[in-house]
Structure formats: structure tokens, C-alpha cells
C-alpha atoms as a PDB file:
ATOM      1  CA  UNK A   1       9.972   5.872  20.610  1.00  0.00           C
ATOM      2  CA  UNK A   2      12.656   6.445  18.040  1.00  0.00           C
ATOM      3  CA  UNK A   3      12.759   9.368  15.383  1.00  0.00           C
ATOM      4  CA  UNK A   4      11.707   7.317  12.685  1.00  0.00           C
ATOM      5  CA  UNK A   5       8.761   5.198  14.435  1.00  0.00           C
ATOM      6  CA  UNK A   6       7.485   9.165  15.532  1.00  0.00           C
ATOM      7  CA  UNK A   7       8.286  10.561  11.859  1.00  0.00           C
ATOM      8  CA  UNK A   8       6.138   7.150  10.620  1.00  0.00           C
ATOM      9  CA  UNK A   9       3.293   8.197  13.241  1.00  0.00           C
ATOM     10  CA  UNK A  10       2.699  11.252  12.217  1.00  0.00           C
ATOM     11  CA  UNK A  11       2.658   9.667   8.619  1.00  0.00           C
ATOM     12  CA  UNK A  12      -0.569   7.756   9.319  1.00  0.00           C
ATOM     13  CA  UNK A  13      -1.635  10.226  10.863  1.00  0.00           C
ATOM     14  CA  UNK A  14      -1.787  12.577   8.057  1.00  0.00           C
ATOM     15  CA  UNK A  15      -1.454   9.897   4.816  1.00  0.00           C
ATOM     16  CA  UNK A  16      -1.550  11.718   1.561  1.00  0.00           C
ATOM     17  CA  UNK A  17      -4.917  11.251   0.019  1.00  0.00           C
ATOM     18  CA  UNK A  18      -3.653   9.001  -2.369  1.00  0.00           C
ATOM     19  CA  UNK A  19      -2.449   6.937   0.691  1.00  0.00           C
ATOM     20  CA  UNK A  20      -5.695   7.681   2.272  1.00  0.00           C
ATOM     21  CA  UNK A  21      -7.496   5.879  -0.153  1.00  0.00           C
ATOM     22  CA  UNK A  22      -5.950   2.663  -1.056  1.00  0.00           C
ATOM     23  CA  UNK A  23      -5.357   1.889   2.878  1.00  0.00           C
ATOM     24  CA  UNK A  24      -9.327   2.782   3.287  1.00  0.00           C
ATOM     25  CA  UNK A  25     -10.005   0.181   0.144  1.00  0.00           C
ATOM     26  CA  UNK A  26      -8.048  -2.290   1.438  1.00  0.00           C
ATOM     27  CA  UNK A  27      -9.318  -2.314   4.946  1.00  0.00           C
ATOM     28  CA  UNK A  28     -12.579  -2.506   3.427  1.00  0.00           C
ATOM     29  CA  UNK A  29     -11.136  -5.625   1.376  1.00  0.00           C
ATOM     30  CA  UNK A  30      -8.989  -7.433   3.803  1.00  0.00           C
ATOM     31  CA  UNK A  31     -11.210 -10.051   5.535  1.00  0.00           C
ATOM     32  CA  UNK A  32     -12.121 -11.633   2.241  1.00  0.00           C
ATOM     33  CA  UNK A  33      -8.269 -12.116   0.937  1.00  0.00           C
ATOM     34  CA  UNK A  34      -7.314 -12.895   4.597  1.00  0.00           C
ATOM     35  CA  UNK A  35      -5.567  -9.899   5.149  1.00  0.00           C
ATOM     36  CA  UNK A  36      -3.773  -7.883   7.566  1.00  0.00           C
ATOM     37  CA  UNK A  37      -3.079  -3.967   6.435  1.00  0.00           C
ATOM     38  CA  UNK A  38      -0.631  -1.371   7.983  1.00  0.00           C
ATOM     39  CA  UNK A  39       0.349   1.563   6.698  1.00  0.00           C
ATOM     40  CA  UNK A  40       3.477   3.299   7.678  1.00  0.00           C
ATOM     41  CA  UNK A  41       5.548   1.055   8.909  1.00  0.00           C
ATOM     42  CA  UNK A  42       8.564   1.334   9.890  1.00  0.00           C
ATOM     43  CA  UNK A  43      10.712  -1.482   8.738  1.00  0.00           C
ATOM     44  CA  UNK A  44      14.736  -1.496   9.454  1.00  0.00           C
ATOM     45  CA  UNK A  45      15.262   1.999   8.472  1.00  0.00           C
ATOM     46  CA  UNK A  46      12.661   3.169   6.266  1.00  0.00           C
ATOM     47  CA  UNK A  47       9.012   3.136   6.599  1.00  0.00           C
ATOM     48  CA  UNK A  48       6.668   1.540   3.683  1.00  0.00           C
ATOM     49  CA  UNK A  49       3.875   2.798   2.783  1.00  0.00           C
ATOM     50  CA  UNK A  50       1.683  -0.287   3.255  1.00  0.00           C
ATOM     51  CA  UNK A  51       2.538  -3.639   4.475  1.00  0.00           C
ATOM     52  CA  UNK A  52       0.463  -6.602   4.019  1.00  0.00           C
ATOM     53  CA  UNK A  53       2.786  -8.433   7.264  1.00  0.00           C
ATOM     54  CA  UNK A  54       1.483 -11.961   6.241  1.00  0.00           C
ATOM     55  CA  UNK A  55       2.643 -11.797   2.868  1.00  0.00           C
ATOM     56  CA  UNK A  56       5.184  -9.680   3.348  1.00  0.00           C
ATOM     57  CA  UNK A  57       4.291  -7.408   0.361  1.00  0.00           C
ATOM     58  CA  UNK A  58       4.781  -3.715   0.472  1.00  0.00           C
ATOM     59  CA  UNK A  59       2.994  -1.535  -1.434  1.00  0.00           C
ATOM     60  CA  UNK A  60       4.672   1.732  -2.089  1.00  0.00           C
ATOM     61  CA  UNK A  61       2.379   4.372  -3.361  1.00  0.00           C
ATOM     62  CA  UNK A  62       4.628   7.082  -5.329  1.00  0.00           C
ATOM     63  CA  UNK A  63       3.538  10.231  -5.939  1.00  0.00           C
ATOM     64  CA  UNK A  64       5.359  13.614  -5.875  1.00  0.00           C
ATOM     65  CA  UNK A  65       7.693  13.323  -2.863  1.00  0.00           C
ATOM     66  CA  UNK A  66       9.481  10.495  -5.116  1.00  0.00           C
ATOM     67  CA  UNK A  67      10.333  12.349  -7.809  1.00  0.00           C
ATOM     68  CA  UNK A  68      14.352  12.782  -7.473  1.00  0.00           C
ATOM     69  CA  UNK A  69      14.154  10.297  -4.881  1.00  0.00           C
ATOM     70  CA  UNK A  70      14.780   7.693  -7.542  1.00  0.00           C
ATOM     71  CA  UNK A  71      18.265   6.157  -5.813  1.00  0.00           C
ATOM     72  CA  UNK A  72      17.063   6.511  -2.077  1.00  0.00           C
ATOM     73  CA  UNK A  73      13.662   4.214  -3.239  1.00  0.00           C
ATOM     74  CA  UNK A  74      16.365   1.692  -5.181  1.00  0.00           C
ATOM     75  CA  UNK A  75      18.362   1.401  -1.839  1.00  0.00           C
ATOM     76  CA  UNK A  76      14.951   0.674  -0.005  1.00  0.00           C
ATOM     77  CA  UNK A  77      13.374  -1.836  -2.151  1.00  0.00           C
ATOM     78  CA  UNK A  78      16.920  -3.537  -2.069  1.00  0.00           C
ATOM     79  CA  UNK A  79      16.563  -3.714   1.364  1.00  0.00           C
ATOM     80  CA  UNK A  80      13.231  -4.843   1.668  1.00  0.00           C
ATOM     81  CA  UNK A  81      13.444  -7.413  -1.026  1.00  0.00           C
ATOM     82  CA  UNK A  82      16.682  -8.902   0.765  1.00  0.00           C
ATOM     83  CA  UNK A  83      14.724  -9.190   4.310  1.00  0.00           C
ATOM     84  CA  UNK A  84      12.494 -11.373   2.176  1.00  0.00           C
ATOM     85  CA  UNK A  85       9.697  -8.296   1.239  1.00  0.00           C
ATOM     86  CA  UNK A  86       8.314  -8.076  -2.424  1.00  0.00           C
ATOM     87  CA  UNK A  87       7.673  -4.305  -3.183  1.00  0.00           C
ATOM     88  CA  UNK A  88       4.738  -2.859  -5.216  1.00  0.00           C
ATOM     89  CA  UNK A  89       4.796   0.360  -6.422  1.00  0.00           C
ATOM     90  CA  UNK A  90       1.447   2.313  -7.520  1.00  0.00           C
ATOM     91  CA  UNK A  91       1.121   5.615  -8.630  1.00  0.00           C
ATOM     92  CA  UNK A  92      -1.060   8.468  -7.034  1.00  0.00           C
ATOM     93  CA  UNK A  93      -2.465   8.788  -9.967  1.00  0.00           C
ATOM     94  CA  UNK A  94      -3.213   5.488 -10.858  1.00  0.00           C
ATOM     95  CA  UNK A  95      -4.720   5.293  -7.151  1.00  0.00           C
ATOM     96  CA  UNK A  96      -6.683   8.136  -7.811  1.00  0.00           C
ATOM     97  CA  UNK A  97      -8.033   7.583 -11.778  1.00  0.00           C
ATOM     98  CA  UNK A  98      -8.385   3.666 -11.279  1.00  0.00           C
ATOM     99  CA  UNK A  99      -8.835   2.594  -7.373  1.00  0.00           C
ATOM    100  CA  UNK A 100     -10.282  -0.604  -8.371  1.00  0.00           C
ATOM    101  CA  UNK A 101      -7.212  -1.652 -11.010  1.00  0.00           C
ATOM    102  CA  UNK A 102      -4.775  -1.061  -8.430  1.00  0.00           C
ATOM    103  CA  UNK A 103      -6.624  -3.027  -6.005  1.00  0.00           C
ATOM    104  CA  UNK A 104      -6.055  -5.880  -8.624  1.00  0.00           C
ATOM    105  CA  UNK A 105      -2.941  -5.023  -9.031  1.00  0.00           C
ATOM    106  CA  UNK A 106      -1.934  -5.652  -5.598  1.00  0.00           C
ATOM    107  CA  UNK A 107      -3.868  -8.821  -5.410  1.00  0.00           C
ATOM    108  CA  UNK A 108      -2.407 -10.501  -8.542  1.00  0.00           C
ATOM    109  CA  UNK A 109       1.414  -9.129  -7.330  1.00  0.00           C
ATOM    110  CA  UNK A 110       0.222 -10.984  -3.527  1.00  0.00           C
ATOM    111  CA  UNK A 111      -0.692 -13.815  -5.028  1.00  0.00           C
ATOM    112  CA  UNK A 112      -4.708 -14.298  -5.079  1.00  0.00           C
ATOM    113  CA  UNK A 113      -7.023 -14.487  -7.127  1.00  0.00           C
ATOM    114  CA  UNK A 114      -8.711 -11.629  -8.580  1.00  0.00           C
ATOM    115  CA  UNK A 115     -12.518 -13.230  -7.566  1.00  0.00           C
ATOM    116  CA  UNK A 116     -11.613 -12.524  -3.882  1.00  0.00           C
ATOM    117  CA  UNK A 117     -12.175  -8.745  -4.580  1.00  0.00           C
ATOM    118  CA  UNK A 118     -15.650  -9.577  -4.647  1.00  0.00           C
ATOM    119  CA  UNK A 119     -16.772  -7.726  -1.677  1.00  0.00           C
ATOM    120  CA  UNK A 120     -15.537  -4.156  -3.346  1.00  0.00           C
ATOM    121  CA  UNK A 121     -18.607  -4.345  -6.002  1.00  0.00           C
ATOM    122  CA  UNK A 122     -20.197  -4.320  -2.379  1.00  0.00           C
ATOM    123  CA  UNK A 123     -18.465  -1.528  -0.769  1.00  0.00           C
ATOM    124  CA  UNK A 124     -17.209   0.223  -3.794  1.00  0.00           C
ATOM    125  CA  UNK A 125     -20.318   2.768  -3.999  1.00  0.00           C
ATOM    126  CA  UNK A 126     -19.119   3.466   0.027  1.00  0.00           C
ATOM    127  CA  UNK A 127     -15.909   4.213  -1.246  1.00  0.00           C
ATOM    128  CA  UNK A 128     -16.787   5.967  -4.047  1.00  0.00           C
ATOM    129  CA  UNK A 129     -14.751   3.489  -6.410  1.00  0.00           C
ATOM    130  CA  UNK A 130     -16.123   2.361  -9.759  1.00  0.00           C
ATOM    131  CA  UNK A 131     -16.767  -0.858 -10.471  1.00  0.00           C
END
């Protein structure tokens, strides 16, 4: 195992909660937009947040680690994007105060429709999201 892919390990191992969150809501989403979710994953050499592999979206969830971090998260989306990745990136707080907009958010930036986030008016109340 390389220093990155055990730095990235011991990411999901201990997510931040805003990680935490989203990862848990889209798990809970995936089967009905026919998708696969990872989280920290290490791609070239940086690790995304979360990657949606079949779309090949990554969702970068920004909080307070990327403040003055502004030109290293430039060189990484330019990386990603030119391996063919579109890059997302949410807020903490936006995570936090609106769990069910970013969830749209990431489904109208991947490409389907909204109505396939049916199933969170389902599981929302287990995830304590809003509807």
C-alpha cells in the first residue's frame, strides 16, 4: 500500500461529519439513480472526496481544510477534469443546513433527473434530512 492509498484509508475511516453525511445519503440513494459511491479515493495523486466511478463525477465537499488551499484544489480539479472527471464542489455547510439540496445538486450536475431522489422522502426521516 502506498502513502497516499493509507493517508486515503484512514480518511474514510474518520470522514468529517460533513463527509459523513452526504456519503451516508447517497448510499441510501444509490440503487434508485443506479449508482456506485466511494469516498476517498485515491485517484492519480490526490484523493476525492466522493466518486460516483460510473459517471465519473467527483464530488468534493469543502469545508475548512480548503481554505488557503485554493491553488492546490485548482491543480486537482485540472487534473481530474483532464482524465475525463467532472468535479462538484459542496460546502460543509451547505451539506449540513440543506442535505437534501445538495443531494439535487449532485444529481442535476450527474445528469438525472431530480424524480429519481424519490426514495430520500423514504429514508430522509432515517437520516434525519428534511424533506
Amino acid at each position: 500500500m502506498t502513502h497516499i492509498e493509507g493517508y486515503a484509508k484512514g480518511m474514510r475511516c474518520r470522514p468529517t461529519s460533513a463527509e459523513h453525511l452526504l456519503v451516508d445519503a447517497l448510499r441510501a440513494v444509490r440503487h434508485d439513480c443506479g449508482w456506485k459511491i466511494c469516498s476517498q479515493v485515491v485517484l492519480g495523486p490526490y484523493i476525492a472526496d466522493v466518486l460516483i466511478p460510473n459517471l465519473k463525477v467527483v464530488v468534493e465537499v469543502d469545508g475548512k481544510s480548503h481554505i488557503g488551499r485554493e491553488a492546490y484544489d485548482l491543480h486537482r480539479d485540472a487534473f481530474l477534469r483532464s482524465r475525463g472527471f467532472r468535479v462538484l464542489h459542496i460546502k460543509n455547510e451547505d451539506v449540513w443546513m440543506d442535505l437534501c439540496g445538495a443531494l439535487k445538486n449532485i444529481e442535476t450536475f450527474a445528469g438525472h433527473g431530480v424524480q429519481r431522489l424519490k426514495t430520500l422522502r423514504k429514508f430522509g426521516p432515517l437520516l434525519g434530512v428534511q424533506n
